[in-house]
PDB file of N, CA and C in Angstrom:
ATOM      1  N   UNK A   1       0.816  -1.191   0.000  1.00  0.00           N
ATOM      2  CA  UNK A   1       0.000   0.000   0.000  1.00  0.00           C
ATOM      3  C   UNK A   1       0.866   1.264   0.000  1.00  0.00           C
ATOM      4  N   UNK A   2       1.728   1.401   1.092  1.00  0.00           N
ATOM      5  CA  UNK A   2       2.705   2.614   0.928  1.00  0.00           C
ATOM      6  C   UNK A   2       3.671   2.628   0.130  1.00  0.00           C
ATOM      7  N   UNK A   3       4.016   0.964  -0.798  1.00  0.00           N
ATOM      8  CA  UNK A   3       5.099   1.261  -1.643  1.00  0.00           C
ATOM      9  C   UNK A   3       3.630   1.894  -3.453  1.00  0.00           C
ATOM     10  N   UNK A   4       3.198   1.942  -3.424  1.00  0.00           N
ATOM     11  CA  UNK A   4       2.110   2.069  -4.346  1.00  0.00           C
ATOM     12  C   UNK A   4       2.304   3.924  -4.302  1.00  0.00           C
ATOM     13  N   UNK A   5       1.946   3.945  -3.292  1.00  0.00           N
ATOM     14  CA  UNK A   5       1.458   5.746  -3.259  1.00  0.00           C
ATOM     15  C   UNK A   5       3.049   5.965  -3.376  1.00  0.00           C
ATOM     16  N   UNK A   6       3.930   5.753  -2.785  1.00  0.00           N
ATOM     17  CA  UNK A   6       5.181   6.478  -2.948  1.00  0.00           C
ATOM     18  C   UNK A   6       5.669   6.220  -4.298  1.00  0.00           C
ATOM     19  N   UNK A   7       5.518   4.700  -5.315  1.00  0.00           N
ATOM     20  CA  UNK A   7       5.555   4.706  -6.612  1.00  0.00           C
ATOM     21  C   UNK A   7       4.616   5.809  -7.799  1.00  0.00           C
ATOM     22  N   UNK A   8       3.657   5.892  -7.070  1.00  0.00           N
ATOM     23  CA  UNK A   8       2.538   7.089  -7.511  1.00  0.00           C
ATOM     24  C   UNK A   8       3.104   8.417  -7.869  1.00  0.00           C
ATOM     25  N   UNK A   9       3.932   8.674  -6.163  1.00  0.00           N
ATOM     26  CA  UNK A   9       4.333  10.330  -6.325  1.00  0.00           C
ATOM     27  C   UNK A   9       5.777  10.406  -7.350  1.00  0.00           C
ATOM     28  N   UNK A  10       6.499   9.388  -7.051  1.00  0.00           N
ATOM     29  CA  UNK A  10       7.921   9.548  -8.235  1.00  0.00           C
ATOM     30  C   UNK A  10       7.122   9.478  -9.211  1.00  0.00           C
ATOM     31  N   UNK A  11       6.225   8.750  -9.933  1.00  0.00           N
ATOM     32  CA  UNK A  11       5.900   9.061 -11.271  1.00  0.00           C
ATOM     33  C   UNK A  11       5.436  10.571 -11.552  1.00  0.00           C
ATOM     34  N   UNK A  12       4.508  11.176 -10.508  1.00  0.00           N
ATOM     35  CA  UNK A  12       4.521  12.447 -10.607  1.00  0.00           C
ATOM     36  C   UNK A  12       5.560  13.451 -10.617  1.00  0.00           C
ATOM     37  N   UNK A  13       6.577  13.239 -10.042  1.00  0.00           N
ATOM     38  CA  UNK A  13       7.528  13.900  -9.974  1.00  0.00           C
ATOM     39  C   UNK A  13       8.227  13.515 -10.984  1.00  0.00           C
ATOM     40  N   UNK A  14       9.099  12.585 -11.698  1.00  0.00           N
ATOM     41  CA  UNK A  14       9.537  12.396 -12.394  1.00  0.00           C
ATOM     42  C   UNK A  14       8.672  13.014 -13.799  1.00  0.00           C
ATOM     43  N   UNK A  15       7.755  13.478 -14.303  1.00  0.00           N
ATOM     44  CA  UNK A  15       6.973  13.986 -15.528  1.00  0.00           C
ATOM     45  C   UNK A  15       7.186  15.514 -15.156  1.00  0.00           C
ATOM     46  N   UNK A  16       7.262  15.876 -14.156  1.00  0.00           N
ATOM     47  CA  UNK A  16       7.325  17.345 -13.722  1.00  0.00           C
ATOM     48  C   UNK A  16       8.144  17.983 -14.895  1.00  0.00           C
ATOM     49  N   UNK A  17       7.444  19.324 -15.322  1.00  0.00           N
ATOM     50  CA  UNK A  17       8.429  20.209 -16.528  1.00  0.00           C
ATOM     51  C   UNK A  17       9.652  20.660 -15.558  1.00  0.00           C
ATOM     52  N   UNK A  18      10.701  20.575 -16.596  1.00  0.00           N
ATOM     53  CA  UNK A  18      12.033  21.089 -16.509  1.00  0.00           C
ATOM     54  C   UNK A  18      12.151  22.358 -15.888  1.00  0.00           C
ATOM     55  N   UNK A  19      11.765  23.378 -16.197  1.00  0.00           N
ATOM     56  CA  UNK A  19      11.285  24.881 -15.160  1.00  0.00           C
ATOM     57  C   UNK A  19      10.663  24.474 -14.013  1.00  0.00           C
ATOM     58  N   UNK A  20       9.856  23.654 -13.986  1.00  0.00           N
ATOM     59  CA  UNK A  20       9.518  23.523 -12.695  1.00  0.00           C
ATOM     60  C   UNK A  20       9.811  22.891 -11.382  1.00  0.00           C
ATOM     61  N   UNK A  21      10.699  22.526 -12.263  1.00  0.00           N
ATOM     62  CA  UNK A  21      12.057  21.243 -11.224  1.00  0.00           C
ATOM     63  C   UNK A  21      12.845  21.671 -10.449  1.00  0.00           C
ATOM     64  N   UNK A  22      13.249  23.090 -11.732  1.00  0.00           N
ATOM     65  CA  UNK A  22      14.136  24.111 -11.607  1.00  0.00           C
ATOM     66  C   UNK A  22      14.020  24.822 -10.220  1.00  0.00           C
ATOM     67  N   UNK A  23      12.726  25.519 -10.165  1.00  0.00           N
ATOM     68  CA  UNK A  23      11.773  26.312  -9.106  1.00  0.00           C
ATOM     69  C   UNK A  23      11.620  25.139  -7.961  1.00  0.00           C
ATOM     70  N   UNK A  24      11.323  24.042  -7.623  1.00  0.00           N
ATOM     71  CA  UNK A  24      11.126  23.428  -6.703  1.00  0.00           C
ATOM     72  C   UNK A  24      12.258  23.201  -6.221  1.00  0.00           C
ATOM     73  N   UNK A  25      13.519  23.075  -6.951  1.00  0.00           N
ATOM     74  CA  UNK A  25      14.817  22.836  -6.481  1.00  0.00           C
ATOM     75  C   UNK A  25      15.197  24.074  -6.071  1.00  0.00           C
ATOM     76  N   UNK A  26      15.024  25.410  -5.967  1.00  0.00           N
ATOM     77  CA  UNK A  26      15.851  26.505  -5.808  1.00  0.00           C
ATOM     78  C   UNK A  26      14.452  26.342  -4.254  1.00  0.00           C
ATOM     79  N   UNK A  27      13.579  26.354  -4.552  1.00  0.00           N
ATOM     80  CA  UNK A  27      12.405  26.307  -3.266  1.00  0.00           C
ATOM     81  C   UNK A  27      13.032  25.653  -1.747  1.00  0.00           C
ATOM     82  N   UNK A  28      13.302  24.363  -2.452  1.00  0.00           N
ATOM     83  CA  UNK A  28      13.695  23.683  -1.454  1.00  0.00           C
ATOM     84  C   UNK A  28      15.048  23.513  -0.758  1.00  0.00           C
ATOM     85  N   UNK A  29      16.115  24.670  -1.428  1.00  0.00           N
ATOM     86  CA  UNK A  29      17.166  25.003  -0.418  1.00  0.00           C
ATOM     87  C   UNK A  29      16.898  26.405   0.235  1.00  0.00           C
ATOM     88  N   UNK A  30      16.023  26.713  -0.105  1.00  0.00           N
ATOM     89  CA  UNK A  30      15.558  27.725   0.815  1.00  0.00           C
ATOM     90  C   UNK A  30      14.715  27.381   1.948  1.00  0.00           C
ATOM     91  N   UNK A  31      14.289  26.771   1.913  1.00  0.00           N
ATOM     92  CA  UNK A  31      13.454  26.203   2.648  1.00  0.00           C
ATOM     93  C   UNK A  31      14.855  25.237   3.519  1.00  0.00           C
ATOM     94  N   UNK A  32      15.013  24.470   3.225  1.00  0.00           N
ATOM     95  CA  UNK A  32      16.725  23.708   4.358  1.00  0.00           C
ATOM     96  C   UNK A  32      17.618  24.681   4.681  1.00  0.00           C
ATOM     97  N   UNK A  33      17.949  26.410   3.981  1.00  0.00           N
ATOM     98  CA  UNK A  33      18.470  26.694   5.165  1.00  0.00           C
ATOM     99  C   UNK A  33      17.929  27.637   5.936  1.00  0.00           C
ATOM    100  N   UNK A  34      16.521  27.599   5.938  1.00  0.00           N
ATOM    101  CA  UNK A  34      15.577  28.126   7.021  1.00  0.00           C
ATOM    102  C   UNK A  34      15.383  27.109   8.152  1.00  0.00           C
ATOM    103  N   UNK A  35      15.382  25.616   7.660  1.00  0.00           N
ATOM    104  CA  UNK A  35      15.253  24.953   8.315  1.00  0.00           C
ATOM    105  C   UNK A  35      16.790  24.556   9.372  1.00  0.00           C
ATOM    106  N   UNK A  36      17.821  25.445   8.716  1.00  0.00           N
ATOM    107  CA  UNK A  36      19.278  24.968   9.548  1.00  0.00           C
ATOM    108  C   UNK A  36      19.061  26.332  10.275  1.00  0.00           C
ATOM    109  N   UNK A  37      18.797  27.193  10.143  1.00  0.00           N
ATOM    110  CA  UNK A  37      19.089  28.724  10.687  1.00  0.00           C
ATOM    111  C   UNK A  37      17.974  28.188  12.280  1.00  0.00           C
ATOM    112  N   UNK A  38      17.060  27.853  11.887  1.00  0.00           N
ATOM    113  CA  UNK A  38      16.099  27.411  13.098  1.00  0.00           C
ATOM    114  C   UNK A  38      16.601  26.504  13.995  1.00  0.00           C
ATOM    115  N   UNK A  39      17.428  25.000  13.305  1.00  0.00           N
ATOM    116  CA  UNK A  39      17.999  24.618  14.177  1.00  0.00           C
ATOM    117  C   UNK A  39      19.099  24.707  15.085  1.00  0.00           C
ATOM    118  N   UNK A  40      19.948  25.925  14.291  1.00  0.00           N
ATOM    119  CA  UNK A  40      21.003  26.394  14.992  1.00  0.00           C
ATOM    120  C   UNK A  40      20.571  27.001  16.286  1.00  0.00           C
ATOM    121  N   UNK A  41      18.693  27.520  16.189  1.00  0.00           N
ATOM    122  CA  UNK A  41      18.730  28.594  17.018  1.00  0.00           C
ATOM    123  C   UNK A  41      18.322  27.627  18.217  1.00  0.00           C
ATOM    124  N   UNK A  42      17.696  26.495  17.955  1.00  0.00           N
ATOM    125  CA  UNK A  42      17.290  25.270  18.919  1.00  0.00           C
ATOM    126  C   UNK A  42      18.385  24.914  19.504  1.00  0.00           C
ATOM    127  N   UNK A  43      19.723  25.255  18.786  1.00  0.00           N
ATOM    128  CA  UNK A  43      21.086  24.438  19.217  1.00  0.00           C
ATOM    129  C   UNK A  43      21.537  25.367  20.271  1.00  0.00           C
ATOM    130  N   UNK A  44      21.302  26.488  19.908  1.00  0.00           N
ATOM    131  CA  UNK A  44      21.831  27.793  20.961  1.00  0.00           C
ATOM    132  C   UNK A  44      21.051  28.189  21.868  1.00  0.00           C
ATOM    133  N   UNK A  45      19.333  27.597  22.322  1.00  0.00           N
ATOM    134  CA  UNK A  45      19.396  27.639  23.195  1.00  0.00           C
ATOM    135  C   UNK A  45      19.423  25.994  24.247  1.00  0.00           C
ATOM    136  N   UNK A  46      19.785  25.615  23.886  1.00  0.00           N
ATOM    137  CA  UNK A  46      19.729  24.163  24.311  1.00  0.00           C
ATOM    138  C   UNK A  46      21.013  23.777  24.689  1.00  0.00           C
ATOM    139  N   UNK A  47      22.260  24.503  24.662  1.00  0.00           N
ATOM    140  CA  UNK A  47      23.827  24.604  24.849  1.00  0.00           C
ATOM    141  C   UNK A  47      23.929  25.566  25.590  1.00  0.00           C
ATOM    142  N   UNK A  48      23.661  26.829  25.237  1.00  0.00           N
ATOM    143  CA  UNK A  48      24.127  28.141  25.910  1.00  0.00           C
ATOM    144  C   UNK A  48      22.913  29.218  26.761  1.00  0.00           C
ATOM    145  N   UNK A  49      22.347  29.653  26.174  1.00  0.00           N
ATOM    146  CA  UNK A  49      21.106  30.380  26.493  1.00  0.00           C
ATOM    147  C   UNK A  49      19.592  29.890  26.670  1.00  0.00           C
ATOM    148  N   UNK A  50      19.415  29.927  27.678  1.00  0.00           N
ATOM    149  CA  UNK A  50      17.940  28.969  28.055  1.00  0.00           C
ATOM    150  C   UNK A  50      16.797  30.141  28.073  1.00  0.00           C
ATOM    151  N   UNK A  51      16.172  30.729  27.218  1.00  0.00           N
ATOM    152  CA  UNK A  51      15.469  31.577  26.985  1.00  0.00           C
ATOM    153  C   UNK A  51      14.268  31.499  26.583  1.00  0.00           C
ATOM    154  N   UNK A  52      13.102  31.042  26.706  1.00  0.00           N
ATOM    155  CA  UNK A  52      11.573  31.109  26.135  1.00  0.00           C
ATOM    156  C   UNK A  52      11.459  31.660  24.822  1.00  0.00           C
ATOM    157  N   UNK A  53      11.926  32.861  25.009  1.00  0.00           N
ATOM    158  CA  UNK A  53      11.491  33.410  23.700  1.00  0.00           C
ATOM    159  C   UNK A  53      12.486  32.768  22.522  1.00  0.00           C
ATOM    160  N   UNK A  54      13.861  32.593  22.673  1.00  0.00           N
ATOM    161  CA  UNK A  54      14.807  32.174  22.110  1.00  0.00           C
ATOM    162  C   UNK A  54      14.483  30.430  21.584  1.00  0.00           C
ATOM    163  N   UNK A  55      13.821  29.654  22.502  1.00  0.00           N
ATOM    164  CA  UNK A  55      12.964  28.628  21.400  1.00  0.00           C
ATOM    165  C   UNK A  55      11.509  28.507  21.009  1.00  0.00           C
ATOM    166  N   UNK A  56      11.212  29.452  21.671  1.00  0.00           N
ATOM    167  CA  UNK A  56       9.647  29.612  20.685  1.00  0.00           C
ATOM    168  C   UNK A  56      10.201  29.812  19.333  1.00  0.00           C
ATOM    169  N   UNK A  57      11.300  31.262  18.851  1.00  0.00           N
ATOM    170  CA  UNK A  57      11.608  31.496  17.824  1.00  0.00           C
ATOM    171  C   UNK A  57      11.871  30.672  16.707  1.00  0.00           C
ATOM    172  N   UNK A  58      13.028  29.537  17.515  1.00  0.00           N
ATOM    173  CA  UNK A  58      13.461  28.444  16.819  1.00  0.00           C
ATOM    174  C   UNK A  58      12.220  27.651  16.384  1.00  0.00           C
ATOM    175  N   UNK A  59      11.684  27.159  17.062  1.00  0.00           N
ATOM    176  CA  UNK A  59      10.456  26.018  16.714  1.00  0.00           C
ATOM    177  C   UNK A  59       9.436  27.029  15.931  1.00  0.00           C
ATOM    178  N   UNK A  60       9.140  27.792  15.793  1.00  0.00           N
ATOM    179  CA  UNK A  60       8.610  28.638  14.573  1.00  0.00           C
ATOM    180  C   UNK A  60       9.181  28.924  13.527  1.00  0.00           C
ATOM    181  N   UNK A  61       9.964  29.156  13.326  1.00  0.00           N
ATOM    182  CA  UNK A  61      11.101  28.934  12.105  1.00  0.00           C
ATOM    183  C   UNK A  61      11.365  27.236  11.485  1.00  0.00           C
ATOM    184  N   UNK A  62      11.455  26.201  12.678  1.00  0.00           N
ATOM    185  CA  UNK A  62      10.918  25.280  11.974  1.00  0.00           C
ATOM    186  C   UNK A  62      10.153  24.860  11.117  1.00  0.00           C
ATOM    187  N   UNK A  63       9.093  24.811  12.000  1.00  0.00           N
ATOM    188  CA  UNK A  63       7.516  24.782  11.439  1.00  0.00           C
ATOM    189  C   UNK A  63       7.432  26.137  10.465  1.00  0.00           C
ATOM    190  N   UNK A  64       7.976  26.949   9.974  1.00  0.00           N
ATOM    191  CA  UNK A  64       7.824  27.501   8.716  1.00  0.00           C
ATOM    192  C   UNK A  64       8.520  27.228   7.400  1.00  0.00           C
ATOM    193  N   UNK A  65       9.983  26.029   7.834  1.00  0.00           N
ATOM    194  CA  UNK A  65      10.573  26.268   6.950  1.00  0.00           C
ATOM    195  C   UNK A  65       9.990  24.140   6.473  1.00  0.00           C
ATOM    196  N   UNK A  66       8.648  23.488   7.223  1.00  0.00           N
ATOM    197  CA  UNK A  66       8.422  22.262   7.235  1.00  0.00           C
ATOM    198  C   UNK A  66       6.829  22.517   6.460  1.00  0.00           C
ATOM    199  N   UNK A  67       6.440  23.627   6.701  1.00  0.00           N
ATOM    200  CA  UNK A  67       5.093  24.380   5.669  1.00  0.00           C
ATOM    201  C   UNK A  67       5.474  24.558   4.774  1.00  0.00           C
ATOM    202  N   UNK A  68       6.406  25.491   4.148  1.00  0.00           N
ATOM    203  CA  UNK A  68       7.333  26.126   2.617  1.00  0.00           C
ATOM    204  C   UNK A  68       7.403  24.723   1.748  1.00  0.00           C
ATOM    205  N   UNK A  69       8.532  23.403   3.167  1.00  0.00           N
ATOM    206  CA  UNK A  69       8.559  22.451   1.977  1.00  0.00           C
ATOM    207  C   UNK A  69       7.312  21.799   1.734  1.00  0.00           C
ATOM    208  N   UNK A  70       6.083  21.527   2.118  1.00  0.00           N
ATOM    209  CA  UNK A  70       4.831  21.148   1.660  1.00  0.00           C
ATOM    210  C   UNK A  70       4.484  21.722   0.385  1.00  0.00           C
ATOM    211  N   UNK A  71       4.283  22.866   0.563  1.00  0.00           N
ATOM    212  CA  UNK A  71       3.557  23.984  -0.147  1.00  0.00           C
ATOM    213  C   UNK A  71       4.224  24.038  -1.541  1.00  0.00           C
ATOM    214  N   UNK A  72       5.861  23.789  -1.171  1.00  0.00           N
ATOM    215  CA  UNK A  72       6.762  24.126  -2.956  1.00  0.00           C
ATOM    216  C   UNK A  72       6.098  22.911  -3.384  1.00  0.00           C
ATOM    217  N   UNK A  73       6.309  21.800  -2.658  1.00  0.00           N
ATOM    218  CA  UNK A  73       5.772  20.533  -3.163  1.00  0.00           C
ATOM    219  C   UNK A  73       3.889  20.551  -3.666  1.00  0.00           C
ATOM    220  N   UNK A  74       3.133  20.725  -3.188  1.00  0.00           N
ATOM    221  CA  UNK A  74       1.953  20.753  -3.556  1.00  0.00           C
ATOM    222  C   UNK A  74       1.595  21.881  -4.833  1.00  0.00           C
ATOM    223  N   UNK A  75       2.522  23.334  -4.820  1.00  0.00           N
ATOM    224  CA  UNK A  75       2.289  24.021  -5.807  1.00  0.00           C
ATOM    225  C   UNK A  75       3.067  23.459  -7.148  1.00  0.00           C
ATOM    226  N   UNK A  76       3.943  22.708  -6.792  1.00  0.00           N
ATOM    227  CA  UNK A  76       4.531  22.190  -8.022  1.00  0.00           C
ATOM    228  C   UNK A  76       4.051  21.402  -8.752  1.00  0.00           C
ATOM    229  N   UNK A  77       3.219  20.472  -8.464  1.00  0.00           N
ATOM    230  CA  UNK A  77       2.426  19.520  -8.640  1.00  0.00           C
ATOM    231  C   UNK A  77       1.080  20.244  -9.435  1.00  0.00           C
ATOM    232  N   UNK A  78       0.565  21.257  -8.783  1.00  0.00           N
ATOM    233  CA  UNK A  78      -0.620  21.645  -8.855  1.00  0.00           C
ATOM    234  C   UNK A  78       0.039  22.655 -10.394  1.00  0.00           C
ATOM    235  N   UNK A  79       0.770  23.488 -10.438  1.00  0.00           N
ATOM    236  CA  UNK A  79       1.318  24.233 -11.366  1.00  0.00           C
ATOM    237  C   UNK A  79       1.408  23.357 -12.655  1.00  0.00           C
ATOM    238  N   UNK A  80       2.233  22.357 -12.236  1.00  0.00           N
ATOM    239  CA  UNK A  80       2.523  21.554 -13.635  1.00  0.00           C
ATOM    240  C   UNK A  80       0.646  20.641 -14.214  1.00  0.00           C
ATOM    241  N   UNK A  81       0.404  20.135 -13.377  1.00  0.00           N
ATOM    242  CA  UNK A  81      -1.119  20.002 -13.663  1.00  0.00           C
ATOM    243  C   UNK A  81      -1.861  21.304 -14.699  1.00  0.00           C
ATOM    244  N   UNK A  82      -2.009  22.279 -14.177  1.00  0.00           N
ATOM    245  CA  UNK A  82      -2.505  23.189 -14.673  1.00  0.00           C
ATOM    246  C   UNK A  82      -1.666  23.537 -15.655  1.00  0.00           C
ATOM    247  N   UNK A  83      -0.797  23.788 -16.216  1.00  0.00           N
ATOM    248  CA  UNK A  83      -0.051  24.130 -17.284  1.00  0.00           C
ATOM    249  C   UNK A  83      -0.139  23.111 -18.340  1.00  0.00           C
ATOM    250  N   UNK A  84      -0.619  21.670 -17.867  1.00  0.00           N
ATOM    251  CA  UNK A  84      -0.374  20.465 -18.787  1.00  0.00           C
ATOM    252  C   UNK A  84      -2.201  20.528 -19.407  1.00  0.00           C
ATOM    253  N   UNK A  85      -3.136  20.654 -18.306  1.00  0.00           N
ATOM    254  CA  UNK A  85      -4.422  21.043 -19.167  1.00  0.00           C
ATOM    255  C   UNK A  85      -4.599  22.261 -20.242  1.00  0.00           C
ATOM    256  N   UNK A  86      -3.919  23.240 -19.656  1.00  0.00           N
ATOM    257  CA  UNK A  86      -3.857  24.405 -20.620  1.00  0.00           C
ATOM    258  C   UNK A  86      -3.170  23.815 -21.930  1.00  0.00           C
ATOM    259  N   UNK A  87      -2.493  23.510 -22.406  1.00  0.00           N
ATOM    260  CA  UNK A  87      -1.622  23.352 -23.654  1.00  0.00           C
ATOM    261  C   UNK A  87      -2.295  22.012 -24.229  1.00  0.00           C
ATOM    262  N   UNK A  88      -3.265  21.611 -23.401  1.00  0.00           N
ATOM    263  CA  UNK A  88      -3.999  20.027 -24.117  1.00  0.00           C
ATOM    264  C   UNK A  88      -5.159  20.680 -24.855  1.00  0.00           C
TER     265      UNK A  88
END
């Protein structure tokens, strides 16, 4: 069952247009080093500075940079869909 759906999404991904590969790939290192900048900040206060506000920050910066990678992923999908009905 889960090797099915995960064979599902590489086929989707693998048909994905070339520009849009492009854009999901530039997406998604933005998104990892939002996601390192956050954990550094989890690292600093969890070593050095024990501060509330200092990991609320971090764990919000997480969870923004774990939304972004959804979202590049679902708009990419959804983009290339729509671009592939238009030209049919």
């Amino acid at each position: 069952m889960i090797k099915q759906i995960f064979n599902q999404l590489l086929d989707i991904f693998n048909k994905l247009d070339k520009k849009i590969i492009k854009i999901l790939n530039y997406g998604l290192k933005f998104c990892f080093g939002i996601l390192i900048i956050s954990t550094l900040i989890l690292v600093t206060y969890l070593f050095f500075i024990h501060n509330n506000l200092l990991f609320q920050i971090g764990l919000l910066t997480f969870q923004l940079g774990i939304c972004f990678i959804s979202e590049f992923f679902v708009s990419a999908i959804a983009v290339d869909t729509i671009s592939k009905q238009i030209t049919h």
